[in-house]
Protein backbone atom coordinates (compact mmCIF):
# COMPACT_ATOMS: atom_id res chain seq x y z
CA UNK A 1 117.66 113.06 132.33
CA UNK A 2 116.24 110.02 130.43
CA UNK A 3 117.96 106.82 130.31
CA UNK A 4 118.64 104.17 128.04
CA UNK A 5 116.48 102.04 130.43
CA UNK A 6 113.81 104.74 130.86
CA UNK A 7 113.68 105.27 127.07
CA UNK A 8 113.13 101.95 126.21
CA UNK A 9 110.46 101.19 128.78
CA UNK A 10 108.76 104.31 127.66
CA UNK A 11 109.35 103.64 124.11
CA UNK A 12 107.49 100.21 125.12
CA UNK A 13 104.81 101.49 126.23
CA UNK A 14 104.20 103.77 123.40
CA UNK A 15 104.21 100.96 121.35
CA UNK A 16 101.76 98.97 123.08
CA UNK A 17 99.48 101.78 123.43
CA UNK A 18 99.37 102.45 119.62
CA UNK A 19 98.99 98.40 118.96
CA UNK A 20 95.95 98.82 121.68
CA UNK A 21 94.23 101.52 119.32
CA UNK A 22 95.18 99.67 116.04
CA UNK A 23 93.65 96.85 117.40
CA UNK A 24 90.76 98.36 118.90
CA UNK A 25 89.69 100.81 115.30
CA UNK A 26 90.04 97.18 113.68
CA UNK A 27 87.54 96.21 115.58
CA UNK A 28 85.60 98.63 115.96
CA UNK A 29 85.50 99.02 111.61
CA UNK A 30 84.56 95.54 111.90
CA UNK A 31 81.90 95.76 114.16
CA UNK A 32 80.41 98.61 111.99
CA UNK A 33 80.23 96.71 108.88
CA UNK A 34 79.05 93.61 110.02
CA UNK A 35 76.20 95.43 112.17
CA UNK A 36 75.59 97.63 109.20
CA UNK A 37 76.29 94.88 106.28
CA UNK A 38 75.24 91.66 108.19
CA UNK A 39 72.60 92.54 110.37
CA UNK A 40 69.71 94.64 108.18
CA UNK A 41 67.55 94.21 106.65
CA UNK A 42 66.00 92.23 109.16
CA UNK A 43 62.26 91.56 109.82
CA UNK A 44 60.91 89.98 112.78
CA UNK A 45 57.45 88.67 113.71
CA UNK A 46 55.12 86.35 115.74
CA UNK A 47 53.85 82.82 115.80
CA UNK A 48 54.22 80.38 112.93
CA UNK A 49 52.40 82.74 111.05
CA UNK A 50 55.10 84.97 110.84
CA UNK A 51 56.82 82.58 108.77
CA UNK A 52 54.63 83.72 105.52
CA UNK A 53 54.34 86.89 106.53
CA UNK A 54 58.30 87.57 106.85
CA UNK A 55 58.13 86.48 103.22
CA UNK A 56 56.09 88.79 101.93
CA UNK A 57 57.81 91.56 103.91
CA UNK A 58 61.34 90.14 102.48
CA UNK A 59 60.24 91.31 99.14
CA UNK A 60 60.01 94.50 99.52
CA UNK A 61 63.11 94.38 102.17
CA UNK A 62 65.17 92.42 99.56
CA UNK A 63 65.40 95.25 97.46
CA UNK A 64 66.37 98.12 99.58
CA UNK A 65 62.05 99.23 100.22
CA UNK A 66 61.30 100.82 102.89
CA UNK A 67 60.62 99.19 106.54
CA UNK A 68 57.19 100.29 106.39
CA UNK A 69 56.06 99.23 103.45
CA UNK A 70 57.39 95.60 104.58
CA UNK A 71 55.64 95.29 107.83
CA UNK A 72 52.08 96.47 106.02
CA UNK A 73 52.86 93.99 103.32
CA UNK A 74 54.21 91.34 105.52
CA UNK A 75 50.54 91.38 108.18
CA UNK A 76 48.69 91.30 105.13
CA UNK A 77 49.10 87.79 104.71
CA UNK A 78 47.55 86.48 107.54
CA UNK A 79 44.88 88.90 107.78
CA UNK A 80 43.89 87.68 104.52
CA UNK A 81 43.89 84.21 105.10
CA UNK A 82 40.44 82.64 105.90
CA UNK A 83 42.21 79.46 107.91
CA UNK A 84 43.95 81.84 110.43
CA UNK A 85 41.37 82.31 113.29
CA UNK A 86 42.91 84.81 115.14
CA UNK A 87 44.07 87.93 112.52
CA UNK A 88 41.86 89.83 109.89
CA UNK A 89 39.55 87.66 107.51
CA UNK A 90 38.49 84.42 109.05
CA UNK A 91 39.10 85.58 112.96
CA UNK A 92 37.02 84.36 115.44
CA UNK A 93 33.75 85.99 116.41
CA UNK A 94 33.39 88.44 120.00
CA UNK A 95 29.95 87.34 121.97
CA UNK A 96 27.75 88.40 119.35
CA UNK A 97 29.16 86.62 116.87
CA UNK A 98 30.91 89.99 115.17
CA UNK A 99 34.23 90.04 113.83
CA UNK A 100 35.68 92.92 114.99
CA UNK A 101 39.78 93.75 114.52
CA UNK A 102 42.26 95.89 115.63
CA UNK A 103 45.35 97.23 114.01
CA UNK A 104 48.52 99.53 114.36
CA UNK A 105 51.23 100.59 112.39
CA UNK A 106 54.09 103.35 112.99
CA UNK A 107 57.03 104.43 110.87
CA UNK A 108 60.14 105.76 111.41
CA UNK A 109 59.48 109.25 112.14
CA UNK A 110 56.90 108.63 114.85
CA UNK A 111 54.14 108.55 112.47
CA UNK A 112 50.96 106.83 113.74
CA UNK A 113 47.75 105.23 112.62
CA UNK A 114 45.38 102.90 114.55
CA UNK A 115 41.97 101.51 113.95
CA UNK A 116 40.05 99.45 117.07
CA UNK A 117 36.88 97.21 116.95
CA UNK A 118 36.80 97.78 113.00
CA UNK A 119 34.23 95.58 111.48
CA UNK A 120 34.12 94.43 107.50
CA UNK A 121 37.40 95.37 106.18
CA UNK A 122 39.89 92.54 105.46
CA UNK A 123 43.07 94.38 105.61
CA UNK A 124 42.69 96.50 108.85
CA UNK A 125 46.73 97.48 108.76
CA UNK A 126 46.05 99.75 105.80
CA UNK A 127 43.02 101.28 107.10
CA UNK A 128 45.34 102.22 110.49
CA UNK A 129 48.08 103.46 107.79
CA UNK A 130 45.55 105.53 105.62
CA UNK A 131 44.46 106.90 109.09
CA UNK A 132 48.55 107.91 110.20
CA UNK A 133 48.73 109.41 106.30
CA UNK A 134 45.71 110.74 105.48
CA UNK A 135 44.19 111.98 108.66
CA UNK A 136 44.94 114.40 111.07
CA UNK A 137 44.28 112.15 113.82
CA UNK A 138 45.60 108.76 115.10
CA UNK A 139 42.98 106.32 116.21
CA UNK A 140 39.72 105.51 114.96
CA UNK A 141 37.34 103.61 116.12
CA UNK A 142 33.84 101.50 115.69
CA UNK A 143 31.30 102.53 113.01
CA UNK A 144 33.85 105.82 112.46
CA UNK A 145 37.06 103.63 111.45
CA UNK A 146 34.35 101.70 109.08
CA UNK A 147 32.56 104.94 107.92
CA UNK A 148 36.67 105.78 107.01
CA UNK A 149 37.71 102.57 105.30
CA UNK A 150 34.73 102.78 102.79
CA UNK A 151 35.23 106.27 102.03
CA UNK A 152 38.92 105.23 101.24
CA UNK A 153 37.75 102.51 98.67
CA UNK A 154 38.07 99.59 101.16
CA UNK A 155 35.46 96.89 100.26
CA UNK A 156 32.77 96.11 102.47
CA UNK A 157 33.07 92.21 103.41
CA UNK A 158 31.87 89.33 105.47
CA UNK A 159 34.34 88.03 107.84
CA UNK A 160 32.82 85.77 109.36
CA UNK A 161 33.90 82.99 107.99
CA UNK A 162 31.89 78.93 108.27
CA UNK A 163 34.67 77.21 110.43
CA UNK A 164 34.35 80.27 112.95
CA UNK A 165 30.44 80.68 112.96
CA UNK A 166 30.22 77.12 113.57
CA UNK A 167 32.46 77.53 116.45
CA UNK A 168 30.92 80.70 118.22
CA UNK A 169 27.38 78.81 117.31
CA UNK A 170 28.88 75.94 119.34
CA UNK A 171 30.40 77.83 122.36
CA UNK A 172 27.06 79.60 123.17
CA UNK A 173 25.52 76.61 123.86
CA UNK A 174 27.67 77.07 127.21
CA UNK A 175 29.48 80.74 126.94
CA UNK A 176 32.07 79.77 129.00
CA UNK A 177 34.91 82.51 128.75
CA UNK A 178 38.58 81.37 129.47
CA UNK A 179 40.97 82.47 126.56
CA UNK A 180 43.72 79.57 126.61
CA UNK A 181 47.28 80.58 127.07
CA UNK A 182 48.76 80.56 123.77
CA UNK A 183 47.39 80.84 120.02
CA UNK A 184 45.20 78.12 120.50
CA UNK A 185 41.82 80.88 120.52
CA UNK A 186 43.07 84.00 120.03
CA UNK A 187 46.44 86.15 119.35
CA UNK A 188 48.39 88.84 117.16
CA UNK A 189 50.94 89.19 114.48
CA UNK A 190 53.11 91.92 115.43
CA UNK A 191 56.06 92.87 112.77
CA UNK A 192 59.17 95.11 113.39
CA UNK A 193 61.49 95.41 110.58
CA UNK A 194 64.59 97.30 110.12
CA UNK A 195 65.55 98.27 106.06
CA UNK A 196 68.93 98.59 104.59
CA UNK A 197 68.73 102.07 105.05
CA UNK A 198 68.45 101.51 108.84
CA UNK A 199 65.27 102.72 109.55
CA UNK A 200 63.13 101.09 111.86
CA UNK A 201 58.67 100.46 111.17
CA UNK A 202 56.31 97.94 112.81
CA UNK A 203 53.49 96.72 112.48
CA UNK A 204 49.91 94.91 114.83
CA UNK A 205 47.30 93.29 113.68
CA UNK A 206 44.61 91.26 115.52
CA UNK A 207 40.64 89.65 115.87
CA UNK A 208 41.09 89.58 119.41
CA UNK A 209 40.15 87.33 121.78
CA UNK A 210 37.66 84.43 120.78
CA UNK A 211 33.90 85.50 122.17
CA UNK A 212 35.02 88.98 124.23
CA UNK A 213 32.69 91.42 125.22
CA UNK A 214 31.25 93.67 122.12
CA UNK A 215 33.64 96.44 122.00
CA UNK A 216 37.00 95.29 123.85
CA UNK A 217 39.66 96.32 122.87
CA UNK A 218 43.21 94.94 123.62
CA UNK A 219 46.92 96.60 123.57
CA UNK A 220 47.38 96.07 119.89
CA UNK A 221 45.98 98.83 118.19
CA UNK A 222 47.21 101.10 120.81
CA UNK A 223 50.56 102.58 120.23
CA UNK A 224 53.06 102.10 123.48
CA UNK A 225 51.23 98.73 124.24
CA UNK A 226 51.15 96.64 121.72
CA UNK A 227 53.74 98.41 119.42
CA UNK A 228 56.13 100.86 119.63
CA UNK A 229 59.34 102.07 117.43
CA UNK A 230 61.97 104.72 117.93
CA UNK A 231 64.51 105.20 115.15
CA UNK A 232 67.28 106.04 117.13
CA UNK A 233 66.52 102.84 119.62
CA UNK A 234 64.84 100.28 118.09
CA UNK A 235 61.55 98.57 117.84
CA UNK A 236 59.17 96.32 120.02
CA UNK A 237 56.19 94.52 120.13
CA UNK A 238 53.67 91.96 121.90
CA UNK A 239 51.22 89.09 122.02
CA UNK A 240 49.15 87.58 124.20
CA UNK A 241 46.64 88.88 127.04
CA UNK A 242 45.88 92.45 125.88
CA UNK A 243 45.07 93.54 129.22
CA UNK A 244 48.29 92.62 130.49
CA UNK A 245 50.19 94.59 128.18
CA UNK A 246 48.25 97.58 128.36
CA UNK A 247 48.30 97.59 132.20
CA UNK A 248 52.68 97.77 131.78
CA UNK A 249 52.55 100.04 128.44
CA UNK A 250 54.33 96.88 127.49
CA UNK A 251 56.38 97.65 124.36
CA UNK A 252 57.18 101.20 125.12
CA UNK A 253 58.81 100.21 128.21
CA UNK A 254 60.95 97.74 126.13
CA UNK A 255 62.22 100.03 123.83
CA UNK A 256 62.99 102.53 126.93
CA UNK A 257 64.96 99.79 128.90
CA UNK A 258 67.04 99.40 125.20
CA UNK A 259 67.75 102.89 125.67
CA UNK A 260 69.45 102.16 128.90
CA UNK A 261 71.32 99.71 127.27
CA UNK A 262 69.70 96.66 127.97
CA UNK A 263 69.98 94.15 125.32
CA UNK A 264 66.54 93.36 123.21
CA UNK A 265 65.97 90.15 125.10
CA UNK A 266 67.40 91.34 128.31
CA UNK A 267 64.66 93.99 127.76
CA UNK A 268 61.78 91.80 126.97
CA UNK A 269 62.35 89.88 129.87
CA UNK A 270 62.13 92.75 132.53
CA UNK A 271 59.08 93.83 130.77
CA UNK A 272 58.31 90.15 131.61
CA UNK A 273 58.91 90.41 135.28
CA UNK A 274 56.89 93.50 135.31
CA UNK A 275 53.76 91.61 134.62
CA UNK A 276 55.04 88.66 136.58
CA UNK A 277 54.72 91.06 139.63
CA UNK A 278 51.87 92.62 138.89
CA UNK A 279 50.15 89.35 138.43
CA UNK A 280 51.23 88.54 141.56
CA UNK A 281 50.72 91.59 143.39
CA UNK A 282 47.13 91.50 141.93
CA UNK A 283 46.27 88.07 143.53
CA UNK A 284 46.08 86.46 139.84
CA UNK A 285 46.94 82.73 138.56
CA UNK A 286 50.10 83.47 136.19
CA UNK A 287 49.37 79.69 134.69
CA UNK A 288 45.91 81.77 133.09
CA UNK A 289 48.11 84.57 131.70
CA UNK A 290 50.45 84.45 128.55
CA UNK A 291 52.42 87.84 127.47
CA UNK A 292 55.64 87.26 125.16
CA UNK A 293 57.44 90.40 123.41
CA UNK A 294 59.76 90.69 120.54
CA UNK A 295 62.13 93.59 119.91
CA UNK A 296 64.86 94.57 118.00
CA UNK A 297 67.29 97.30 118.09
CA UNK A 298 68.84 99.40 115.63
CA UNK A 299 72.29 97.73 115.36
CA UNK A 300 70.01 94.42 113.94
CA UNK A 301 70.25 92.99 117.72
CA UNK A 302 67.32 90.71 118.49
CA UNK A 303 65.45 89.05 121.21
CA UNK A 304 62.09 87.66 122.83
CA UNK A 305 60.59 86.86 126.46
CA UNK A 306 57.67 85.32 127.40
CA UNK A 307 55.56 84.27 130.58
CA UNK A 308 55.07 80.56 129.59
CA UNK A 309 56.32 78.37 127.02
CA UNK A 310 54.86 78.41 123.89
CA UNK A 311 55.56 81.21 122.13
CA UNK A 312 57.27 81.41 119.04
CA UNK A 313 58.57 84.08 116.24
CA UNK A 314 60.12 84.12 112.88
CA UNK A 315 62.95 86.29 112.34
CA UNK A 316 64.07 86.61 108.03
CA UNK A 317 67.47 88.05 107.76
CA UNK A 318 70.29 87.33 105.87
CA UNK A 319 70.31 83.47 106.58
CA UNK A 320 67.01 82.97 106.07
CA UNK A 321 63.48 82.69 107.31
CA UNK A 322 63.51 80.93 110.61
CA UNK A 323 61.30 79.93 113.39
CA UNK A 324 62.55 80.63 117.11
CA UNK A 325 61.21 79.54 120.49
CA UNK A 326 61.09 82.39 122.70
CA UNK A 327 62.69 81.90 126.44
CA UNK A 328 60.04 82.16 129.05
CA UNK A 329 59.69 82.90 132.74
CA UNK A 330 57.81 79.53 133.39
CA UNK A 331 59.11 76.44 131.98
């Protein structure tokens, strides 16, 4: 038998409960439409650089293009500048005084291109994208990547710019080889970019280091390492000591540990630790190493990690173009 007491107290709770789900579909409608109004299109990228090239990847974000199209644009910039020493046209030299670059770029339905140790094309990122569209393979490398890029219509160019052949010209009078931490003789512009149809694309693009062996190659043509995006995750990608990305399949691991729910800096920074460890474990001086990741998630979530201060990125969204400094493991 119910009682006036019993009725009310139920009739209580029944209220509660349905404020409780009121309160929480608010929410969650709001959540939705600021993640989905608010938070894309969104383009991330590295170094000061980035700031130029988030521009140029705005653009064609700005008015509803397609991620991919953005992060090609958006590395083109400094690959085409002859004052930036370490991407494209005016990079530094390996040993032999060659110019050799590496590039990546993947798209929202796992499609991949890649060129390595490319020598004589300016724009390396659409070589790698004419190789993920117009290939059947993924990768190619050396004189085969350049025999590719001129039977595309690429021109044939010198990179080697004065500033850098006076340099290389200068450092074999002692060939010492220690790459310096940050971007000071070497690094990459990595782009991930997420369009306001929610898709996800990114984008690597690098010289290398300054005066490597003919031939190395570092993570950032090499999808997994240096770059990696999954539509239904998010997006990720690196700078700094190639080998020490490759060695954790850097990016792919953040994007995996964002799948397990880990927030995009929270994931950035165990990728972090990983090559903390392994530096470690490996007997190696950490102050000789720099590794920083960005990522990004498909809600418009971003973060970045690094090993040592220094690092920087620019993130373009809806208020505005702006430079970050990453967190880092050493301070």
């Amino acid at each position: 038998m119910t009682t006036r007491r019993n009725f009310i107290k139920t009739s209580a709770f029944a209220s509660a409960a349905l404020l409780v789900d009121k309160v929480n579909a608010n929410e969650e409608f709001t959540s939705k439409e600021h993640k989905s109004e608010a938070l894309k299109p969104i383009v991330l990228s590295t170094w000061n650089f980035g700031l130029k090239a988030n521009e140029a990847a705005w653009e064609v974000l700005s008015k509803n293009g397609r991620a991919l199209d953005a992060v090609e644009a958006g590395v083109k910039i400094p690959e085409g500048d002859p004052t930036e020493r370490s991407v494209g046209y005016g990079g530094r030299p390996d040993r032999d005084g060659r110019v050799t670059l590496d590039a990546c770029i993947m798209d929202e339905n796992a499609n991949i291109g890649s060129v390595a140790c490319l020598e004589f094309i300016k724009h390396p990122i659409s070589v790698a994208r004419a190789v993920m569209e117009k290939t059947p393979h993924v990768m190619l490398v050396g004189d085969g990547a350049l025999q590719f890029a001129l039977s595309q219509g690429f021109p044939k160019e010198n990179l080697l710019v004065d500033d850098s052949e006076k340099e290389w010209k200068e450092w074999m009078k002692t060939s010492n080889y220690k790459p310096i931490v940050n971007i000071e003789n070497h690094d990459t512009i990595g782009m991930i970019a997420l369009d306001a149809n929610g898709n996800l694309s990114g984008a690597c693009t690098t010289s290398g280091m300054a005066y490597k062996m003919h031939g190395r190659v570092g993570d950032s043509p090499i999808i997994g390492a240096g770059l990696y995006v999954d539509n239904e995750i998010g997006a990720a990608t690196a700078t700094g000591h190639g080998e020490e990305v490759i060695r954790i399949a850097g990016c792919h691991l953040v994007v995996e540990l964002m799948r397990q729910g880990k927030s995009p800096k929270a994931a950035c920074k165990e990728a972090v630790n990983r090559v903390v460890k392994l530096t470690a474990n490996r007997k190696k001086n950490l102050k000789d190493i720099q590794v920083g990741f960005i990522a990004l998630n498909k809600k418009g979530e971003y973060g970045s990690y690094c090993v040592q201060n220094g690092f920087n990125y620019a993130v373009y969204d809806a208020k505005g173009n702006n430079l970050i400094n990453a967190d880092s493991y050493m301070k």
